[in-house]
Protein backbone atom coordinates (compact mmCIF):
# COMPACT_ATOMS: atom_id res chain seq x y z
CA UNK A 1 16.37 -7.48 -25.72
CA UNK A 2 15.39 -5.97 -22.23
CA UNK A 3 16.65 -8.33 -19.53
CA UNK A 4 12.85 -7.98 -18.08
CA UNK A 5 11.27 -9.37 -21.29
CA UNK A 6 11.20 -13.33 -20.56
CA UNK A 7 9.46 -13.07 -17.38
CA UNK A 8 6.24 -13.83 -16.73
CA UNK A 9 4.32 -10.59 -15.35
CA UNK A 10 0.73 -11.15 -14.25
CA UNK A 11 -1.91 -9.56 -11.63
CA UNK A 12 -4.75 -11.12 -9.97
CA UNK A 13 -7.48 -9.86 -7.51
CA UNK A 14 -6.89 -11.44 -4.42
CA UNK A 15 -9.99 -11.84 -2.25
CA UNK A 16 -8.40 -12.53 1.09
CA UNK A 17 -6.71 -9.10 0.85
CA UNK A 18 -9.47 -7.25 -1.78
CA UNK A 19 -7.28 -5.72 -3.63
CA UNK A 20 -4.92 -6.87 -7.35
CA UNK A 21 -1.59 -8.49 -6.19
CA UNK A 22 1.19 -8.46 -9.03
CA UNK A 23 3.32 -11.59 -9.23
CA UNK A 24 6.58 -12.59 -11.47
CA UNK A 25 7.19 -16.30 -10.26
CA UNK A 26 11.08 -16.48 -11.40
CA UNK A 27 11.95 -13.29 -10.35
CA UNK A 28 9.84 -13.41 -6.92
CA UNK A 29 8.44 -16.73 -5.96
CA UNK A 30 7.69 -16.21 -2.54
CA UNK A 31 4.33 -14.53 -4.10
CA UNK A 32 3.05 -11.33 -4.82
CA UNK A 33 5.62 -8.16 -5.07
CA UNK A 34 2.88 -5.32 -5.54
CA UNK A 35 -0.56 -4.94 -4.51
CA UNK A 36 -3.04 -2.17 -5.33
CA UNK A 37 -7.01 -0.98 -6.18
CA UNK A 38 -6.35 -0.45 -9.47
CA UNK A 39 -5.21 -3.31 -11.83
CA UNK A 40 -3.28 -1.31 -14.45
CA UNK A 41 -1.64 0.47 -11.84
CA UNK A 42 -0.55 -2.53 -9.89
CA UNK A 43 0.65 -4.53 -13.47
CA UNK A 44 2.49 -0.92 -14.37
CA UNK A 45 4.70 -1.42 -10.67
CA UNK A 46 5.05 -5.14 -10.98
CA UNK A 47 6.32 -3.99 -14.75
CA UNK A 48 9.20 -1.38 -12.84
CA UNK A 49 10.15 -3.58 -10.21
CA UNK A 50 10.36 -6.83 -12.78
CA UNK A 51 12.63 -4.31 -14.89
CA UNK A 52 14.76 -3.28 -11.63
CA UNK A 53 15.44 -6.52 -10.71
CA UNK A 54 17.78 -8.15 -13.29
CA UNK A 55 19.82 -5.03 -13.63
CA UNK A 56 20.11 -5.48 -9.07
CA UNK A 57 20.95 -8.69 -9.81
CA UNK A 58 23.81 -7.63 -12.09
CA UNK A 59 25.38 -5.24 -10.20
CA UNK A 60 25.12 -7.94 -7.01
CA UNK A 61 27.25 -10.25 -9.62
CA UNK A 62 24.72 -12.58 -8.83
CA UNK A 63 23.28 -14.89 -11.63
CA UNK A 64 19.81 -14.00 -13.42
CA UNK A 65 16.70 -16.83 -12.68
CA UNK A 66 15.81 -18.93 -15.52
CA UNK A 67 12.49 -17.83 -17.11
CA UNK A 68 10.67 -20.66 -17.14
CA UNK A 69 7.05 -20.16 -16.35
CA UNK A 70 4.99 -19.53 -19.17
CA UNK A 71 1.04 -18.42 -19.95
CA UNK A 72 -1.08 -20.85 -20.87
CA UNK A 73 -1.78 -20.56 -24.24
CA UNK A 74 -4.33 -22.49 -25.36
CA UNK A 75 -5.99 -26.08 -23.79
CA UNK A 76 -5.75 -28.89 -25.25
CA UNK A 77 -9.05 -30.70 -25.68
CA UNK A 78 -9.05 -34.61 -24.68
């Protein structure tokens, strides 16, 4: 499996800055790592850097986050 795989990638258009911000909460939680005009664009770079990071990680000998936020997959009705 690609060390990448288990984390959460998602973008969202940001009105403060108008423009689509790219987040991955384990791997980055300070907030968004990419920001762009075009929303596949921006999702393809938070993709690469997402992929980048584990194997930085590795060679730093430091340990990989736990992937633990998830999409929300469907609502439950109360």
């Amino acid at each position: 499996m690609n060390a990448a795989a288990p984390y959460l990638k998602y973008v969202h258009w940001s009105e403060e800055d108008r423009c689509y911000v790219g987040y991955c909460p384990d791997l980055f939680p300070w907030g968004g790592v990419c920001h762009g005009k075009i929303e596949q664009a921006v999702f393809r770079e938070s993709c690469t850097l997402v992929r980048e990071e584990p194997a930085e990680l590795k060679r730093e000998r430091k340990p990989l986050p736990m992937a633990s936020t998830r999409a929300m997959r469907e609502a439950i009705m109360v």
